[in-house]
PDB file of N, CA and C in Angstrom:
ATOM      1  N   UNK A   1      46.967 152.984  94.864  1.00  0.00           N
ATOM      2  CA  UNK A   1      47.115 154.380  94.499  1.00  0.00           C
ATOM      3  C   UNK A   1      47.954 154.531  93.214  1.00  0.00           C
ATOM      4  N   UNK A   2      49.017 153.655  92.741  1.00  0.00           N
ATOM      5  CA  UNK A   2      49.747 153.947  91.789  1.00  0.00           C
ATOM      6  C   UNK A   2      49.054 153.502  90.846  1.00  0.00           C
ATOM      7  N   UNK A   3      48.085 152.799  90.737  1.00  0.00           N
ATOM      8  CA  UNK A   3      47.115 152.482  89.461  1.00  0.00           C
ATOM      9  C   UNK A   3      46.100 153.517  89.676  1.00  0.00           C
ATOM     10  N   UNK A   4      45.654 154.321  90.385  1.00  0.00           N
ATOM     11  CA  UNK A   4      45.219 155.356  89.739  1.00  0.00           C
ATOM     12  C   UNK A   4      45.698 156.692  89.203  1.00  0.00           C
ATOM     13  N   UNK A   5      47.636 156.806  89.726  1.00  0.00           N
ATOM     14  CA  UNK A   5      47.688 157.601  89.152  1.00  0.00           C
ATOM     15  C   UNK A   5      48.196 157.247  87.526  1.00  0.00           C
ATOM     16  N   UNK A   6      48.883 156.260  87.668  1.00  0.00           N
ATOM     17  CA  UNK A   6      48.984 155.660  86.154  1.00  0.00           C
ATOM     18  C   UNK A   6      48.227 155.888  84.888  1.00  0.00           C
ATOM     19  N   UNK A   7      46.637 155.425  86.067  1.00  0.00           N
ATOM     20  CA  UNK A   7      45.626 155.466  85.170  1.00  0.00           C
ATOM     21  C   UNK A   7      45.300 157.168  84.560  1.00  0.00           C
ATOM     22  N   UNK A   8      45.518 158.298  85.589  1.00  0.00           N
ATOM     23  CA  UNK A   8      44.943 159.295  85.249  1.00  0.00           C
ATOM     24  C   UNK A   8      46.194 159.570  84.102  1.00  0.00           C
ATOM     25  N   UNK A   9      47.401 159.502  84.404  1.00  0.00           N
ATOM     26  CA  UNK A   9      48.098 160.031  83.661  1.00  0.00           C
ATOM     27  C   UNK A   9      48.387 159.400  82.210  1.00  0.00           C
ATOM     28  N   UNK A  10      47.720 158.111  82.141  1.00  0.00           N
ATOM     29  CA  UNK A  10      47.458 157.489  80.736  1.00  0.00           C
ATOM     30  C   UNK A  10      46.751 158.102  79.952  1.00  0.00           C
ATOM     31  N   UNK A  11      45.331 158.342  80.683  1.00  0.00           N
ATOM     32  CA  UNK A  11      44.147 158.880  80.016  1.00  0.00           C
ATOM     33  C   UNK A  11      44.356 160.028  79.563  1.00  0.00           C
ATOM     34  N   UNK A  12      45.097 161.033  80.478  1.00  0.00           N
ATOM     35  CA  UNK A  12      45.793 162.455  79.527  1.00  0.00           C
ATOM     36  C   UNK A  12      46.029 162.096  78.792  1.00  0.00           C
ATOM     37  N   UNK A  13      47.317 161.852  78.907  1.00  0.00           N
ATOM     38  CA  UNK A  13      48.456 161.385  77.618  1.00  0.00           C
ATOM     39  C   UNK A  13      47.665 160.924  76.206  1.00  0.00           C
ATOM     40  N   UNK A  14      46.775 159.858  76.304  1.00  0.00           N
ATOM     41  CA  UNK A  14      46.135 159.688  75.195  1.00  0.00           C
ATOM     42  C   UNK A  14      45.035 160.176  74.412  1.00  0.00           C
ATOM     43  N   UNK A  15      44.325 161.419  75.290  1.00  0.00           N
ATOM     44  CA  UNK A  15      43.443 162.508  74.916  1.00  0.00           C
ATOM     45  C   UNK A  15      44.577 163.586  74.503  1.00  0.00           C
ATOM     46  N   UNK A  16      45.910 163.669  74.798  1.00  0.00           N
ATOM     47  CA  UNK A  16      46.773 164.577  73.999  1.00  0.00           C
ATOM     48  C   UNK A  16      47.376 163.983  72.938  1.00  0.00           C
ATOM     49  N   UNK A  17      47.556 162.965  73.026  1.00  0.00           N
ATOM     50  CA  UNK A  17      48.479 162.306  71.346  1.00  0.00           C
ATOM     51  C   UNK A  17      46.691 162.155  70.126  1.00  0.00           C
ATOM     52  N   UNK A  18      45.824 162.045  71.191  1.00  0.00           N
ATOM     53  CA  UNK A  18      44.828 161.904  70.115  1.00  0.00           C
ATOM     54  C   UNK A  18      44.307 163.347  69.412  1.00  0.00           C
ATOM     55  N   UNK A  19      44.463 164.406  69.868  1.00  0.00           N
ATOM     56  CA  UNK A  19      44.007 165.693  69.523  1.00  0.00           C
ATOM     57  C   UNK A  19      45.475 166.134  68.510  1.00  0.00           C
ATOM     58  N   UNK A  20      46.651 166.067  69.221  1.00  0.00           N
ATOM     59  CA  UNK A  20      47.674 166.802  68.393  1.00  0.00           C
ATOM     60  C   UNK A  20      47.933 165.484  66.713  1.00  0.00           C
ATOM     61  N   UNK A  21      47.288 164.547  67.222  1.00  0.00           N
ATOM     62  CA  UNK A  21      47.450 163.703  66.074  1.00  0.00           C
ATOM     63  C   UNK A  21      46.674 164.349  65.198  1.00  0.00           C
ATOM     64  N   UNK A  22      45.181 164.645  65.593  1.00  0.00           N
ATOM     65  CA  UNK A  22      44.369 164.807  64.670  1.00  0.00           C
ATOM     66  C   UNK A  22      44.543 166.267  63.942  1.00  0.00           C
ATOM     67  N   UNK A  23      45.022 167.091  64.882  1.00  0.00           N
ATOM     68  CA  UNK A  23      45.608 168.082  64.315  1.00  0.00           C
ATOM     69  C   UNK A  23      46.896 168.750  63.248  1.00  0.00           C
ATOM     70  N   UNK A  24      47.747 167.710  63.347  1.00  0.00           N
ATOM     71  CA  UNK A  24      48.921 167.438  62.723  1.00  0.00           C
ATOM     72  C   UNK A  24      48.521 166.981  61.436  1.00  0.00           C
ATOM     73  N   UNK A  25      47.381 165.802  61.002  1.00  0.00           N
ATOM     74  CA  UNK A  25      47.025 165.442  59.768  1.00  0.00           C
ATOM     75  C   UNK A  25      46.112 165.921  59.075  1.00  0.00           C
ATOM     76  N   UNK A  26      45.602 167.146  60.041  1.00  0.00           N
ATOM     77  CA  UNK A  26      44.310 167.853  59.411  1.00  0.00           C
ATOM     78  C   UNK A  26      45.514 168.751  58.594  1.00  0.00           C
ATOM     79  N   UNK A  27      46.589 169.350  58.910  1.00  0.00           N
ATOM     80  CA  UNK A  27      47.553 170.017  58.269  1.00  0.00           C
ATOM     81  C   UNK A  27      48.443 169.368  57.182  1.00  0.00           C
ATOM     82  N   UNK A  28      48.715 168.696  57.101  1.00  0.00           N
ATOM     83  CA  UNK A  28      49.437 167.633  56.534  1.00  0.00           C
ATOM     84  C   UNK A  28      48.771 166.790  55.289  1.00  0.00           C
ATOM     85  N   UNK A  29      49.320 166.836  54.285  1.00  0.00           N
ATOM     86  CA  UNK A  29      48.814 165.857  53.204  1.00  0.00           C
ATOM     87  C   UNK A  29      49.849 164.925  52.832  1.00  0.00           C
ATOM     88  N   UNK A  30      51.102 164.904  53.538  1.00  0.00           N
ATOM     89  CA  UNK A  30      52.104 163.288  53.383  1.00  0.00           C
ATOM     90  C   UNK A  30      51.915 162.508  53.574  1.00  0.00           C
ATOM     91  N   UNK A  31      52.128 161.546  52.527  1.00  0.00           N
ATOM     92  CA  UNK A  31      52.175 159.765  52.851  1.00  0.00           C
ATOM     93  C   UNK A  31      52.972 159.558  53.773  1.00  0.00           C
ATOM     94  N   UNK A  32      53.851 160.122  54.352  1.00  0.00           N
ATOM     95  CA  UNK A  32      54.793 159.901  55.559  1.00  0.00           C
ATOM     96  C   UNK A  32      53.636 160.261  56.636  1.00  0.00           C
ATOM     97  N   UNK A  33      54.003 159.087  57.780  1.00  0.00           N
ATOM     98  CA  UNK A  33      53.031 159.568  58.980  1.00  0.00           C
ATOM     99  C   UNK A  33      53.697 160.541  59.730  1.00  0.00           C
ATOM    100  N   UNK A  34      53.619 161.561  59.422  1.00  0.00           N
ATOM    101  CA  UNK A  34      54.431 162.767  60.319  1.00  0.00           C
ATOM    102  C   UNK A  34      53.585 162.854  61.760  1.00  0.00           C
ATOM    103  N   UNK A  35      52.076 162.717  62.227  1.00  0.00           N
ATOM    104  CA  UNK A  35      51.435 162.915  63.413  1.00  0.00           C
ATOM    105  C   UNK A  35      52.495 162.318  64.481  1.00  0.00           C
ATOM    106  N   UNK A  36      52.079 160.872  63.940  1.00  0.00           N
ATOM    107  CA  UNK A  36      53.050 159.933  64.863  1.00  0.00           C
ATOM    108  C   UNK A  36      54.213 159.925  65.201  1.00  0.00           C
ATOM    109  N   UNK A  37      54.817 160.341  64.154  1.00  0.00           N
ATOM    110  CA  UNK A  37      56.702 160.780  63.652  1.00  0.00           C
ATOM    111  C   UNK A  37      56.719 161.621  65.118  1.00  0.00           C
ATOM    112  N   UNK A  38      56.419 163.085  64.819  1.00  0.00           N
ATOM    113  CA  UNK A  38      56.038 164.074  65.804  1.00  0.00           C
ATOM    114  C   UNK A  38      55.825 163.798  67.054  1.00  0.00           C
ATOM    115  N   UNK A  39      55.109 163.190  67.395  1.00  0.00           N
ATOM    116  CA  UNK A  39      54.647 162.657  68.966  1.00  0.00           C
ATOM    117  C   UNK A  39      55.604 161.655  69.372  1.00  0.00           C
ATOM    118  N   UNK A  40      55.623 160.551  68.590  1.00  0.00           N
ATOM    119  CA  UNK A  40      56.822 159.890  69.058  1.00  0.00           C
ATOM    120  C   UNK A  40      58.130 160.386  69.577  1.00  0.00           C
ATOM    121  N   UNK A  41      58.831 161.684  68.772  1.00  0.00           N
ATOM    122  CA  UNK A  41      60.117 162.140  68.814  1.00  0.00           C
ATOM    123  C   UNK A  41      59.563 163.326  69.940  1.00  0.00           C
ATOM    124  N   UNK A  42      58.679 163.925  70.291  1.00  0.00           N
ATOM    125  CA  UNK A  42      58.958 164.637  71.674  1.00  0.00           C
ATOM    126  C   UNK A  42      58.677 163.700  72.662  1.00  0.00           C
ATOM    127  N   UNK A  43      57.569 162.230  72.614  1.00  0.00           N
ATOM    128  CA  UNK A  43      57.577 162.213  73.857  1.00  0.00           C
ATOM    129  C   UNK A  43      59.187 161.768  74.201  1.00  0.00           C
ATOM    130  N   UNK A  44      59.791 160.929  73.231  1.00  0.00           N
ATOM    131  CA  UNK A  44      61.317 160.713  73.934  1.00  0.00           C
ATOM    132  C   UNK A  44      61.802 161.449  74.177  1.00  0.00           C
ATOM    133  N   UNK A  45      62.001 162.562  73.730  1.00  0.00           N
ATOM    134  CA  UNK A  45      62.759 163.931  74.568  1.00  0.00           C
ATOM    135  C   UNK A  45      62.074 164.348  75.763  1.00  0.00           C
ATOM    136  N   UNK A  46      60.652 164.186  76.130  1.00  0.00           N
ATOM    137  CA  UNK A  46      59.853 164.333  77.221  1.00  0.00           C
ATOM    138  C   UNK A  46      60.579 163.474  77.933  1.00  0.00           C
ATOM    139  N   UNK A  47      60.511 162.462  78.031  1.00  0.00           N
ATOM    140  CA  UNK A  47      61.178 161.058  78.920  1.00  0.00           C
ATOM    141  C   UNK A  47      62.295 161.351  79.048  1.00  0.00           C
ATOM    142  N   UNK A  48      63.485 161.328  78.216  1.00  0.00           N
ATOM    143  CA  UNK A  48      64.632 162.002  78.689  1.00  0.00           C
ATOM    144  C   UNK A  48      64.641 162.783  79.525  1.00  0.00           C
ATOM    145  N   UNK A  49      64.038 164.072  79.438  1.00  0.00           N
ATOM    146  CA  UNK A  49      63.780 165.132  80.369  1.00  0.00           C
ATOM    147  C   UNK A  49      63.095 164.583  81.836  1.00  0.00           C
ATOM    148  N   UNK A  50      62.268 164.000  81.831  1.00  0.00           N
ATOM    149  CA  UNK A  50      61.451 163.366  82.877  1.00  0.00           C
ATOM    150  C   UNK A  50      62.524 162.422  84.294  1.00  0.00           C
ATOM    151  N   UNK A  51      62.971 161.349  83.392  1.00  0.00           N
ATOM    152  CA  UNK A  51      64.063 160.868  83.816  1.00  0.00           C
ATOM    153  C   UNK A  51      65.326 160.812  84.155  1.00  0.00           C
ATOM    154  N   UNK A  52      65.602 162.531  83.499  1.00  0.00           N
ATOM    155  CA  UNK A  52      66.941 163.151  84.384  1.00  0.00           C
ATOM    156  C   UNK A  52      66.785 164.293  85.123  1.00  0.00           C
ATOM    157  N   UNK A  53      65.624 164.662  85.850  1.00  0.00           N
ATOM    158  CA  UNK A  53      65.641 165.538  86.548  1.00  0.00           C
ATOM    159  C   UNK A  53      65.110 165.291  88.133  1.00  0.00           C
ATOM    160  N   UNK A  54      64.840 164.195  88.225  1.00  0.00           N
ATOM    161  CA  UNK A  54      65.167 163.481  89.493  1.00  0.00           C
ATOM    162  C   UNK A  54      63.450 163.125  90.263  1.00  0.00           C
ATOM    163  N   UNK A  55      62.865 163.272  88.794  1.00  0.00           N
ATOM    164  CA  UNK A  55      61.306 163.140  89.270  1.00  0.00           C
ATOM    165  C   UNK A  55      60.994 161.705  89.832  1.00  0.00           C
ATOM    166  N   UNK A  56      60.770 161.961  91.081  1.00  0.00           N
ATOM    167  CA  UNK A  56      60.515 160.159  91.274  1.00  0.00           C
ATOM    168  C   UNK A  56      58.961 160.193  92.293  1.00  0.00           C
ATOM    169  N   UNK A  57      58.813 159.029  92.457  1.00  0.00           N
ATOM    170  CA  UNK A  57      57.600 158.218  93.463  1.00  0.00           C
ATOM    171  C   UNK A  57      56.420 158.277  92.422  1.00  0.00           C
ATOM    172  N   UNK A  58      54.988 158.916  93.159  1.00  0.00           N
ATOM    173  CA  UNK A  58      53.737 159.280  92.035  1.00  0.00           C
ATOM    174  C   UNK A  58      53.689 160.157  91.138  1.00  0.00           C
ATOM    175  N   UNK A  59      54.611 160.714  91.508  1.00  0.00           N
ATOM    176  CA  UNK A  59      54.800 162.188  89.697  1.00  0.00           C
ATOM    177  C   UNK A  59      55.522 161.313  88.765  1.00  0.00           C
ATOM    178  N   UNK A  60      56.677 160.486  89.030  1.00  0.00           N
ATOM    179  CA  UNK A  60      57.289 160.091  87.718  1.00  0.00           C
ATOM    180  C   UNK A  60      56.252 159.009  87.108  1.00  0.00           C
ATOM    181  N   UNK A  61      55.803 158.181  87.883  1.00  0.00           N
ATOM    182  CA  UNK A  61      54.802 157.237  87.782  1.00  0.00           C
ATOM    183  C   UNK A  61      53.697 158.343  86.595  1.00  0.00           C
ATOM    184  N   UNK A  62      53.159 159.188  87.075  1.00  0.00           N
ATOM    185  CA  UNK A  62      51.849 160.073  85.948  1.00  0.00           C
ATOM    186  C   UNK A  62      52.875 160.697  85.353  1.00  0.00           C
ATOM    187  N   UNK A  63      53.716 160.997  85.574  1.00  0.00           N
ATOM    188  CA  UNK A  63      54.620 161.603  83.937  1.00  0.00           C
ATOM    189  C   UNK A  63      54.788 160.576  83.088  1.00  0.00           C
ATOM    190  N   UNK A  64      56.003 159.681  83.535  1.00  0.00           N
ATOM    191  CA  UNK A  64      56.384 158.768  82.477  1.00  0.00           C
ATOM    192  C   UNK A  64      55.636 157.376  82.470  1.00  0.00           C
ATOM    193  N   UNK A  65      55.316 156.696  83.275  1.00  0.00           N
ATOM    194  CA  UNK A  65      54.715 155.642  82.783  1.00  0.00           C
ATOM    195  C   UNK A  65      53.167 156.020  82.428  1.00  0.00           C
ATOM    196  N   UNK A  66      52.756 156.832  82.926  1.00  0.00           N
ATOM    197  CA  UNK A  66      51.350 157.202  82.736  1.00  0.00           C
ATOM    198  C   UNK A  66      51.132 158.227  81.408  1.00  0.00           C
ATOM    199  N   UNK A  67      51.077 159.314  81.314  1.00  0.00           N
ATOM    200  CA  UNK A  67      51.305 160.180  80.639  1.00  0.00           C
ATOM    201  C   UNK A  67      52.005 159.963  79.198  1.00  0.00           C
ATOM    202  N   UNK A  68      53.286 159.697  79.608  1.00  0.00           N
ATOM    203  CA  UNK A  68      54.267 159.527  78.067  1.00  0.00           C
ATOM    204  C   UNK A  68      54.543 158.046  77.590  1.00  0.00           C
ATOM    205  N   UNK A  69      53.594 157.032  78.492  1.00  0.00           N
ATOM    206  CA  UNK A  69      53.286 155.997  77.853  1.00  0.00           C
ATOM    207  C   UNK A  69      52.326 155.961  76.908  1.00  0.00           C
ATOM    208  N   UNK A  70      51.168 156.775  77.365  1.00  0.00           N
ATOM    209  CA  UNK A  70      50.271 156.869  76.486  1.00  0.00           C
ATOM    210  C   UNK A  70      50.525 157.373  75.329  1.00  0.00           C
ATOM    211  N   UNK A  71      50.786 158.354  75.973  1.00  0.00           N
ATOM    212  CA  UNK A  71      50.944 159.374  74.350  1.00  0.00           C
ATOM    213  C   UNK A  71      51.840 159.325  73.429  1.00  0.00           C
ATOM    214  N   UNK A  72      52.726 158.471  73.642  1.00  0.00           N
ATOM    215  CA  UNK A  72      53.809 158.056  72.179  1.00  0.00           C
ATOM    216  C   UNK A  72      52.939 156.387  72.511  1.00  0.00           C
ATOM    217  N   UNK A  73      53.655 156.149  70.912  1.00  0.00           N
ATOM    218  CA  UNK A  73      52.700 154.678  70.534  1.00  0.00           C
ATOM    219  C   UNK A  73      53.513 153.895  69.709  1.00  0.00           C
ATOM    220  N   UNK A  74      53.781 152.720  70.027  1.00  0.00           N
ATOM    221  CA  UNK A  74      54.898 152.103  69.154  1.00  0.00           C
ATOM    222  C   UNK A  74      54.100 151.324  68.412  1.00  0.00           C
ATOM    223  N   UNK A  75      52.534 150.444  69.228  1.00  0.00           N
ATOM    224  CA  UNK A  75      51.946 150.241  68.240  1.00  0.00           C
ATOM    225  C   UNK A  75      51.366 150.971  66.556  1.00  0.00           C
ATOM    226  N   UNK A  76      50.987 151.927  66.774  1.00  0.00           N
ATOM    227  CA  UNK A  76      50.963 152.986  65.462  1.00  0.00           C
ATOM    228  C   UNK A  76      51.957 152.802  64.664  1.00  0.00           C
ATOM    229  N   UNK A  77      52.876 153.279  65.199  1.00  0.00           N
ATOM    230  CA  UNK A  77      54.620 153.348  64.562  1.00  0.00           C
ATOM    231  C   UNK A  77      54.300 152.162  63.984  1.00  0.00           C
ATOM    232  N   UNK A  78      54.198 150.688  64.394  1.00  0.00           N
ATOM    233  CA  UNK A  78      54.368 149.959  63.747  1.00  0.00           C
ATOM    234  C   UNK A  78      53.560 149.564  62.974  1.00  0.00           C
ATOM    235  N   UNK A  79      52.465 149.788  62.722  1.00  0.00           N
ATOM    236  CA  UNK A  79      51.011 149.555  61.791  1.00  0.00           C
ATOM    237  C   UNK A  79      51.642 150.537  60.635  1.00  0.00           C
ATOM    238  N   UNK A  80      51.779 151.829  61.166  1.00  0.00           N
ATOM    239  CA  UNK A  80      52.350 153.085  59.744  1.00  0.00           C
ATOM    240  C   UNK A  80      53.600 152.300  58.993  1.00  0.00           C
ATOM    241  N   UNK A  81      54.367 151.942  59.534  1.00  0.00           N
ATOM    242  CA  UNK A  81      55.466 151.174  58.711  1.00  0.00           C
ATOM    243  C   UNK A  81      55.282 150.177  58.150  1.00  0.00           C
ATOM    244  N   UNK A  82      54.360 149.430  58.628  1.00  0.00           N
ATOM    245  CA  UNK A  82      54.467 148.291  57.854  1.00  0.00           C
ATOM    246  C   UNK A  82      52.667 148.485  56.666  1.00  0.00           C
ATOM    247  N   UNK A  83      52.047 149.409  56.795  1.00  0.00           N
ATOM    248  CA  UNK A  83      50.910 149.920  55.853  1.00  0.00           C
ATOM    249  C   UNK A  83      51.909 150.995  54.865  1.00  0.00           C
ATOM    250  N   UNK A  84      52.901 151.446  55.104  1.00  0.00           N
ATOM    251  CA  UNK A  84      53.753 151.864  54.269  1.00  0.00           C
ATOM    252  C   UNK A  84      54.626 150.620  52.958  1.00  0.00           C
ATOM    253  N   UNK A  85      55.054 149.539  53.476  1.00  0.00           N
ATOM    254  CA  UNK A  85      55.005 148.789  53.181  1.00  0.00           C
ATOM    255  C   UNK A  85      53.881 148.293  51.636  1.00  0.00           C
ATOM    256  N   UNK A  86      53.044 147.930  52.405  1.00  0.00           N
ATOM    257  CA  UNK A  86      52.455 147.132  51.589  1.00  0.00           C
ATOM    258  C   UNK A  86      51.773 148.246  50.472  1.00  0.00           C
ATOM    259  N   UNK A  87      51.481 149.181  50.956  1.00  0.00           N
ATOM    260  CA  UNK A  87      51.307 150.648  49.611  1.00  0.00           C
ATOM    261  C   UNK A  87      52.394 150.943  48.803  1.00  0.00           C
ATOM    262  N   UNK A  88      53.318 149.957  49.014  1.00  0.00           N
ATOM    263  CA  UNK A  88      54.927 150.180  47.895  1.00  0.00           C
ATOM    264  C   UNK A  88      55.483 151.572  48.204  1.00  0.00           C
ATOM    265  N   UNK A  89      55.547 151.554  49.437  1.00  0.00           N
ATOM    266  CA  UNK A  89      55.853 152.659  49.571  1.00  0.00           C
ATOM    267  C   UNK A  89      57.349 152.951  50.531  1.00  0.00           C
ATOM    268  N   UNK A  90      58.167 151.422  50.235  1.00  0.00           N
ATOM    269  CA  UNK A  90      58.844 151.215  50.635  1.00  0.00           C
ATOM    270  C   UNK A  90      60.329 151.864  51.319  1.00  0.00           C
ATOM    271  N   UNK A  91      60.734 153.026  50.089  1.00  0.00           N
ATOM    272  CA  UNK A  91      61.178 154.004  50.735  1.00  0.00           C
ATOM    273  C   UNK A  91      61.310 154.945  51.809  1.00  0.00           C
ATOM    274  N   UNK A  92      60.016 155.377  51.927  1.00  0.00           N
ATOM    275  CA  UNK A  92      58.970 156.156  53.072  1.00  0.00           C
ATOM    276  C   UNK A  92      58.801 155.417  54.464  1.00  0.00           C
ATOM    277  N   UNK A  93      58.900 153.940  54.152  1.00  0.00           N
ATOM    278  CA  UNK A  93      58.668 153.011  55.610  1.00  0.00           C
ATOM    279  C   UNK A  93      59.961 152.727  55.771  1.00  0.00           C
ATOM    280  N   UNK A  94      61.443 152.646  54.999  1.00  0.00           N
ATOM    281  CA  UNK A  94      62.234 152.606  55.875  1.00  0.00           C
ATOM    282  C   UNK A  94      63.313 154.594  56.215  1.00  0.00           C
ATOM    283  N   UNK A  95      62.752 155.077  55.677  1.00  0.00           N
ATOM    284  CA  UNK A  95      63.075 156.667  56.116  1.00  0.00           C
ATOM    285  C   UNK A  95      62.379 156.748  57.892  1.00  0.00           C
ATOM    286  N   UNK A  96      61.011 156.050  57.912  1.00  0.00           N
ATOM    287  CA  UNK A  96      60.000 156.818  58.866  1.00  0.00           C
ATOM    288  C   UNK A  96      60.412 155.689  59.938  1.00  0.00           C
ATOM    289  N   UNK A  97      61.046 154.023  59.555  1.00  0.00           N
ATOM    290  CA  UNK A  97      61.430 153.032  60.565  1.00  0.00           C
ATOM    291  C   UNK A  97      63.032 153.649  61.273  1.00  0.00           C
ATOM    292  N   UNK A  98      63.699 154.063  60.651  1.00  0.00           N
ATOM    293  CA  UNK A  98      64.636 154.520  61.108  1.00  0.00           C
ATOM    294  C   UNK A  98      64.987 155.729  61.711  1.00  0.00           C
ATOM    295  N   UNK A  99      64.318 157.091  60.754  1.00  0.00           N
ATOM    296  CA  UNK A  99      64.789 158.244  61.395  1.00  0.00           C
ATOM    297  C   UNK A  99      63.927 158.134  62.632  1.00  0.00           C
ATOM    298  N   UNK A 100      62.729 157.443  63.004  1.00  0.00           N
ATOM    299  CA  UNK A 100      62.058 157.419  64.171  1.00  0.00           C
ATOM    300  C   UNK A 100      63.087 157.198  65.290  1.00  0.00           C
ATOM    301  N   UNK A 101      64.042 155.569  64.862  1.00  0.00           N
ATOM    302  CA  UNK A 101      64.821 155.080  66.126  1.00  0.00           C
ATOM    303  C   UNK A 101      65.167 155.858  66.362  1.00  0.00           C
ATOM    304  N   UNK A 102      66.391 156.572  65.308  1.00  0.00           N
ATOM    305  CA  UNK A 102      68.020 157.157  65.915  1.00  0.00           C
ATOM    306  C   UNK A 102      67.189 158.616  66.216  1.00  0.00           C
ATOM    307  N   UNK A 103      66.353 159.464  65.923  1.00  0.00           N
ATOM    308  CA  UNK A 103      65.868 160.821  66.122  1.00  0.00           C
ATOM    309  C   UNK A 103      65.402 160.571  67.822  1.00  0.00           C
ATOM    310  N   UNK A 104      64.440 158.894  67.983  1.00  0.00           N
ATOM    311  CA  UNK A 104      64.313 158.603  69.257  1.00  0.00           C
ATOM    312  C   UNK A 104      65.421 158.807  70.138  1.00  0.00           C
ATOM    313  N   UNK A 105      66.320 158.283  69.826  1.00  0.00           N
ATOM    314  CA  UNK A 105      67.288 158.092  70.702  1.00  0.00           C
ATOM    315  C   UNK A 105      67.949 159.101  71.185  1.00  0.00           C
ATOM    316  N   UNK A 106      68.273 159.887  70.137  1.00  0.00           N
ATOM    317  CA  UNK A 106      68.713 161.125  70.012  1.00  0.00           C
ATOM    318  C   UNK A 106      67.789 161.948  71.107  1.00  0.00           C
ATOM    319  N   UNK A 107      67.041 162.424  70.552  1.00  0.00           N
ATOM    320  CA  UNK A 107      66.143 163.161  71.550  1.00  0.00           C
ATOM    321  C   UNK A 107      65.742 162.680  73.002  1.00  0.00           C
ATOM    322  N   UNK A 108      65.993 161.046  72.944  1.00  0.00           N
ATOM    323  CA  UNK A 108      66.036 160.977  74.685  1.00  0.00           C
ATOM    324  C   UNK A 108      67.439 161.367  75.218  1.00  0.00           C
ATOM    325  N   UNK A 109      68.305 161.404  74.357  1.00  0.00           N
ATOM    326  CA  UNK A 109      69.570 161.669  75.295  1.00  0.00           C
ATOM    327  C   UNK A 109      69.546 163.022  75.115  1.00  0.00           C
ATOM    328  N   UNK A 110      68.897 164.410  74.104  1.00  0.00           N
ATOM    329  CA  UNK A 110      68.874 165.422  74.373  1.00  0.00           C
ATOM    330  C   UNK A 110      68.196 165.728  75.647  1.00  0.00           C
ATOM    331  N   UNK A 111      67.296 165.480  75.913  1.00  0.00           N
ATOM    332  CA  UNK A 111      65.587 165.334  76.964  1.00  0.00           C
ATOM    333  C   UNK A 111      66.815 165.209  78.256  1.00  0.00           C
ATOM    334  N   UNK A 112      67.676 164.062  78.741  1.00  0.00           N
ATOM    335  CA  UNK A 112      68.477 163.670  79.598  1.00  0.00           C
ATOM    336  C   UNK A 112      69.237 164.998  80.020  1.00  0.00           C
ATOM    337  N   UNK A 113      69.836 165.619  78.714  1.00  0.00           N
ATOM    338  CA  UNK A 113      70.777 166.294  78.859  1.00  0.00           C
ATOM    339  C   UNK A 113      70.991 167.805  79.528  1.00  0.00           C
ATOM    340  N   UNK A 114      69.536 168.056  78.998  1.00  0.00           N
ATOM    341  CA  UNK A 114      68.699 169.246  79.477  1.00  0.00           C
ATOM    342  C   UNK A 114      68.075 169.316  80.865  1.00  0.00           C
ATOM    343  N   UNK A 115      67.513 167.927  81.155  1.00  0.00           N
ATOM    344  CA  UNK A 115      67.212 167.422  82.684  1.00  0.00           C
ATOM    345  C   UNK A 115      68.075 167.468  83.575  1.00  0.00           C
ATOM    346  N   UNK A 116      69.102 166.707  83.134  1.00  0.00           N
ATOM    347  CA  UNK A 116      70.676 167.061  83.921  1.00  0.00           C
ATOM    348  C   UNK A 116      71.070 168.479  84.011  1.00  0.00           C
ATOM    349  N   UNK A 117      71.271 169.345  83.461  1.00  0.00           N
ATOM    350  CA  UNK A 117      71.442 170.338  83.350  1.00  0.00           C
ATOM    351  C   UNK A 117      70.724 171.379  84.569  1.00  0.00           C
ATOM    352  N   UNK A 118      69.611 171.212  84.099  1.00  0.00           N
ATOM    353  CA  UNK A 118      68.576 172.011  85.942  1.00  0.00           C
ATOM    354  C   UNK A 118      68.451 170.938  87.048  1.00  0.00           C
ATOM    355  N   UNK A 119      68.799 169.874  86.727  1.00  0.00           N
ATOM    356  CA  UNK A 119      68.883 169.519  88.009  1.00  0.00           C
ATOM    357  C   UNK A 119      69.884 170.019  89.159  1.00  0.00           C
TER     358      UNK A 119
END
């Protein structure tokens, strides 16, 4: 049972990072990957949130491992940084390698903080 809910909540997750992606760059004309930027930095505040509000058994399972696994992508992240890279665009890949971490981080401990909070 937990591989199917995994599974359902993957398959969301990645029919939503794939639509708001495509939507984000249909708007967007930066060499910075902002889609990914974007998705990456809520789902960690999603997860934060997820993981401090006391969601557990098959919901946390289709929230966070299912759901907000999918839909943030570290593979991407790391293809955009390092195709930043090699376009000399070296500036831009370490702005988008870093403000990703610490904005990550940041926003999971906001996500936490807010979870804690209604809990």
């Amino acid at each position: 049972m937990q591989y199917i809910v995994v599974g359902l909540g993957g398959a969301l997750g990645s029919i939503v990072r794939f639509s708001l992606g495509k939507a984000i760059s249909s708007k967007s004309s930066m060499v910075f990957p902002i889609a990914t930027f974007i998705i990456n930095i809520t789902g960690a505040v999603l997860l934060g949130l997820v993981s401090s509000i006391g969601v557990g058994g098959n919901l946390y399972l289709l929230m966070a491992d299912g759901f907000l696994g999918a839909y943030t992508t570290f593979s991407t992240f790391m293809y955009e940084g390092f195709t930043l890279i090699k376009d000399k665009q070296s500036l831009n890949a370490l702005v988008y390698v870093l403000s990703s971490l610490l904005l990550g981080v940041v926003g999971f401990a906001l996500g936490s903080l807010v979870g804690t909070a209604f809990r």
